[in-house]
C-alpha atoms as a PDB file:
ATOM      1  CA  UNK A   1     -30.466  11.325   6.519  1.00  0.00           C
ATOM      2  CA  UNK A   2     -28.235   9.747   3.568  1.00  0.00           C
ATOM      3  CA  UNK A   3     -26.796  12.242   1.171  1.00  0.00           C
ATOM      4  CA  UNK A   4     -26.776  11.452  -2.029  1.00  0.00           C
ATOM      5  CA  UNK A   5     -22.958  12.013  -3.198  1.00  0.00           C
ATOM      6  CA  UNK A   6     -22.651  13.237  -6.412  1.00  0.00           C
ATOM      7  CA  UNK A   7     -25.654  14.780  -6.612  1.00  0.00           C
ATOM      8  CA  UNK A   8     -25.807  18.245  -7.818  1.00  0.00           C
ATOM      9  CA  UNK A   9     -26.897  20.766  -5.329  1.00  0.00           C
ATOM     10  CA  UNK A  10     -28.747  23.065  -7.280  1.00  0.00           C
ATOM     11  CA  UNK A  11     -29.157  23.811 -11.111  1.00  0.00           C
ATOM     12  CA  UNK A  12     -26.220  25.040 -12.673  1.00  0.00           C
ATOM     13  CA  UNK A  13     -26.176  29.040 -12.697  1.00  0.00           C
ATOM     14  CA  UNK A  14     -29.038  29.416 -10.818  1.00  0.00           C
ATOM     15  CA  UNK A  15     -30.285  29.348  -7.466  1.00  0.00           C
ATOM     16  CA  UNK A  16     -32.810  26.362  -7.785  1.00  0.00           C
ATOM     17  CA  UNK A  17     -32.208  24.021  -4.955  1.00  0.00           C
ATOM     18  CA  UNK A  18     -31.741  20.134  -5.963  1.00  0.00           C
ATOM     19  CA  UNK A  19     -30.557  18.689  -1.914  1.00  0.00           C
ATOM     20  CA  UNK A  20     -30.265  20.199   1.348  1.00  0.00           C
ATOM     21  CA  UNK A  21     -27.483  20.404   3.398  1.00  0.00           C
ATOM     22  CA  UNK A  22     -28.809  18.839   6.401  1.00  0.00           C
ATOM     23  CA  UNK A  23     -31.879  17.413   8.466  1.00  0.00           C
ATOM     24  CA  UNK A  24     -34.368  20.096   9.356  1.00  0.00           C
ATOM     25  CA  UNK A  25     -34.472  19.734  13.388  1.00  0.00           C
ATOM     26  CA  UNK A  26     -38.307  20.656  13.509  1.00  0.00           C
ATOM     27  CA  UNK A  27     -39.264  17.759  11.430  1.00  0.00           C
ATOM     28  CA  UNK A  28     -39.016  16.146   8.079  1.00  0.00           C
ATOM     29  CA  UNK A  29     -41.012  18.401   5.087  1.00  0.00           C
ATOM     30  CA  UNK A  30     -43.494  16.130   3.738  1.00  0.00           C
ATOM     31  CA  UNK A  31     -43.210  15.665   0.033  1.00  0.00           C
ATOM     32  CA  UNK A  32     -46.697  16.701  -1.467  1.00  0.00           C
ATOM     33  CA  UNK A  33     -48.113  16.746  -5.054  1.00  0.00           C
ATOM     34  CA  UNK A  34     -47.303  19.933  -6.477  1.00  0.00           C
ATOM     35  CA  UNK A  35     -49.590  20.700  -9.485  1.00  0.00           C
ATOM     36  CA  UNK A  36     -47.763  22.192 -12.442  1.00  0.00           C
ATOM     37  CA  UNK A  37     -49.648  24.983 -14.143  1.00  0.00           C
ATOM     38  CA  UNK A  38     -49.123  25.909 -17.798  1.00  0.00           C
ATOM     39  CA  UNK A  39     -48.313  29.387 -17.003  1.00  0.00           C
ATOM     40  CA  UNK A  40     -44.906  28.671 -15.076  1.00  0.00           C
ATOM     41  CA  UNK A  41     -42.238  30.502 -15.818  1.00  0.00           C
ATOM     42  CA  UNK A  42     -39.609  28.759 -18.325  1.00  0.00           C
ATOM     43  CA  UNK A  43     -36.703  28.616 -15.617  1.00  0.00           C
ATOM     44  CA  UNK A  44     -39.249  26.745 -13.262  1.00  0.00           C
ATOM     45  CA  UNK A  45     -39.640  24.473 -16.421  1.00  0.00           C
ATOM     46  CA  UNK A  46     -35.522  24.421 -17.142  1.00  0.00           C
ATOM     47  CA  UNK A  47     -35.116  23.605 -13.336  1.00  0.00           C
ATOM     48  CA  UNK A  48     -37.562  20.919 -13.295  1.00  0.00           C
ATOM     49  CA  UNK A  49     -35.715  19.083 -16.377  1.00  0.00           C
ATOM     50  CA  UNK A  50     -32.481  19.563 -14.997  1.00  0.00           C
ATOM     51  CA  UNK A  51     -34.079  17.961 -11.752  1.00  0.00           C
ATOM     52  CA  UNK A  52     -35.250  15.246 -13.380  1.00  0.00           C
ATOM     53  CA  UNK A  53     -32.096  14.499 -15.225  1.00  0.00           C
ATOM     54  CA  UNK A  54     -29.952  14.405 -12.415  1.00  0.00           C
ATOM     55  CA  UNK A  55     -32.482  11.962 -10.723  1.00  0.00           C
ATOM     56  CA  UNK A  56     -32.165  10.172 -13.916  1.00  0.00           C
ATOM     57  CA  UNK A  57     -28.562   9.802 -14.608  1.00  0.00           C
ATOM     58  CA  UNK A  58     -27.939   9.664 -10.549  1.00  0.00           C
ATOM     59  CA  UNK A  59     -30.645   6.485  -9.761  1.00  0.00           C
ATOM     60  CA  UNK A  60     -32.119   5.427 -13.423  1.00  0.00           C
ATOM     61  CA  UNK A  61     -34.990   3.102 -12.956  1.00  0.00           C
ATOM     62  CA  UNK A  62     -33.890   1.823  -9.161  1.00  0.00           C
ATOM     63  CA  UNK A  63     -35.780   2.553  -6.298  1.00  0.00           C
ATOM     64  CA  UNK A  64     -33.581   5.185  -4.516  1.00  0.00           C
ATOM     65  CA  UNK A  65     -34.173   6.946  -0.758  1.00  0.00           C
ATOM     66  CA  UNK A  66     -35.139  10.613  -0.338  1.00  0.00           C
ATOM     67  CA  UNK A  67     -32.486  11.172   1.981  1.00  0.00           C
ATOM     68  CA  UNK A  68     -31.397  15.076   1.215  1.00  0.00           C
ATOM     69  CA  UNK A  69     -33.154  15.223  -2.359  1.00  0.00           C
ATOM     70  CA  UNK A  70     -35.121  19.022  -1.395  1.00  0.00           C
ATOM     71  CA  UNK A  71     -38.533  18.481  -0.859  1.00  0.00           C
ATOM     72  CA  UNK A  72     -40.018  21.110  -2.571  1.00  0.00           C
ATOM     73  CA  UNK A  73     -38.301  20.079  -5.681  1.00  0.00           C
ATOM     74  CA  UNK A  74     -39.365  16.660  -5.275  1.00  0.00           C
ATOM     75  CA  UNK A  75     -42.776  17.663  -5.230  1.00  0.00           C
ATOM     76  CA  UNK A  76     -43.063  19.123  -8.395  1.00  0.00           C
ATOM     77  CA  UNK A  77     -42.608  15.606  -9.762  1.00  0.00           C
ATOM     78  CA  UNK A  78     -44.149  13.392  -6.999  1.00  0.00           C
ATOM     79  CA  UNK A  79     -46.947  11.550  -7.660  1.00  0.00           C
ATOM     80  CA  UNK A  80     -46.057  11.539 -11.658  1.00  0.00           C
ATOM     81  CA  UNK A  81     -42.713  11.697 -12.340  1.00  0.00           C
ATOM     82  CA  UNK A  82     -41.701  10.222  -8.688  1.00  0.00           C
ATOM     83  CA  UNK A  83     -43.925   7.952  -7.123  1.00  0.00           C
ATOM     84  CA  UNK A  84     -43.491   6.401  -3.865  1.00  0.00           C
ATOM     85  CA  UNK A  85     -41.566   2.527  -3.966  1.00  0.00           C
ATOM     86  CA  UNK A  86     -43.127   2.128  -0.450  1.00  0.00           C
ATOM     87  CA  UNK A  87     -46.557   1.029   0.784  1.00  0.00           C
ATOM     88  CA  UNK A  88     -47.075   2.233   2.895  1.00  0.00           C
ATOM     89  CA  UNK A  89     -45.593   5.182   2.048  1.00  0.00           C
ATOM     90  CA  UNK A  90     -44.160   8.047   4.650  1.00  0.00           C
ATOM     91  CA  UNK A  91     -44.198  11.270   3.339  1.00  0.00           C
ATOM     92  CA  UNK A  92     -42.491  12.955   6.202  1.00  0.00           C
ATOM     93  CA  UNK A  93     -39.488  10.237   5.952  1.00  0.00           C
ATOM     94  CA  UNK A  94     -35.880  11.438   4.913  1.00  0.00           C
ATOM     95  CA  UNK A  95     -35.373   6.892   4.458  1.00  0.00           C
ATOM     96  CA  UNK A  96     -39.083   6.638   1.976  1.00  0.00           C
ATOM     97  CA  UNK A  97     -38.142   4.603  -0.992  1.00  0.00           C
ATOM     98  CA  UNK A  98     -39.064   6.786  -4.379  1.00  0.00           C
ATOM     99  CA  UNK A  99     -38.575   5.602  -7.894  1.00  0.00           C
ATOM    100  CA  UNK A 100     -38.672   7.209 -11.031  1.00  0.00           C
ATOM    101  CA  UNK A 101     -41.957   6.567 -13.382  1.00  0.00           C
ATOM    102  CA  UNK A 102     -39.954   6.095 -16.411  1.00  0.00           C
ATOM    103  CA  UNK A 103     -42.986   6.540 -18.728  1.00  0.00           C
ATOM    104  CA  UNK A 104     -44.363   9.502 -17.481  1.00  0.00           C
ATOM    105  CA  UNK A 105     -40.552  11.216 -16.753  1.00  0.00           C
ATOM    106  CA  UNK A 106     -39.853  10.268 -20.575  1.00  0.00           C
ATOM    107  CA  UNK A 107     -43.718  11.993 -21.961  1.00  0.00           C
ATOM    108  CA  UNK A 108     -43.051  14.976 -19.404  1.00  0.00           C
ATOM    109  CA  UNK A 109     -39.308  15.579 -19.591  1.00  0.00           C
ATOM    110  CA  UNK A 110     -38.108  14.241 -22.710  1.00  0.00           C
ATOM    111  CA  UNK A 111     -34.801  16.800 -22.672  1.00  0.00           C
ATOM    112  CA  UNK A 112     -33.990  15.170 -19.689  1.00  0.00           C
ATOM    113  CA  UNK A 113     -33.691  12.086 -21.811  1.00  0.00           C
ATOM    114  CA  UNK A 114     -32.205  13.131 -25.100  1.00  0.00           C
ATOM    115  CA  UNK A 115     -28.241  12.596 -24.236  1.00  0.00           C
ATOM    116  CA  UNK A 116     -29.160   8.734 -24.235  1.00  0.00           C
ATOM    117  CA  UNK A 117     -28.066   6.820 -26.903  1.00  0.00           C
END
C-alpha cells in the first residue's frame, strides 16, 4: 500500500480521517458511492472541502493511486468528484488509479479552489 507523503492525515482540529495508517489485514474496503444528502451536518461539508483540497493541491489533475487515502472519505466524492482512471476498475484495490473530475470538484467544492490564482 503506497502512502501518500505529505498528505494530511485528518482535517485540521478535528477528528475527520483523510489516510490510514496501514493495510487492513482482512481485506481492502471497497470504495463505494456515497450519496450526499442536503441535510449533512456543516463539519461533514467543511471535511469534505478540506478533503478535496488536499487531493487537489497533493495530485491536481494527474491520475494518482488510492494507496492509504481512507476509504470512507473517498467515497463521499467517488463517482463525482473522484472517478476511477482504471477500466477496469478495482474497487477493493489499495494500487486503483483515481483522478480528480476537475469540473465537477470545481461546481461542488469551489472553496477548495479559491486560493488559486
Amino acid at each position: 500500500m503506497l502512502k501518500h507523503r505529505g498528505f494530511p492525515g485528518r482535517m485540521p482540529g478535528s477528528d475527520f480521517q483523510f489516510t490510514i495508517r496501514r493495510a487492513n489485514p482482512k481485506g481492502v474496503t471497497p470504495l463505494v458511492r456515497r450519496e450526499r444528502r442536503s441535510d449533512r451536518k456543516s463539519v461533514d461539508r467543511r471535511a469534505d472541502t478540506a478533503f478535496m483540497q488536499a487531493l487537489w493541491e497533493c495530485f491536481g489533475s494527474e491520475p494518482f493511486e488510492r494507496g492509504n487515502l481512507d476509504a470512507g472519505r473517498l467515497s463521499w466524492l467517488f463517482g463525482r468528484e473522484v472517478i476511477a482512471a482504471d477500466d477496469p476498475f478495482d474497487p477493493a484495490d489499495y494500487e486503483a488509479l483515481l483522478v480528480i473530475n476537475e469540473n465537477m470538484a470545481r461546481a461542488s467544492f469551489p472553496d477548495a479552489f479559491e486560493d488559486e490564482t
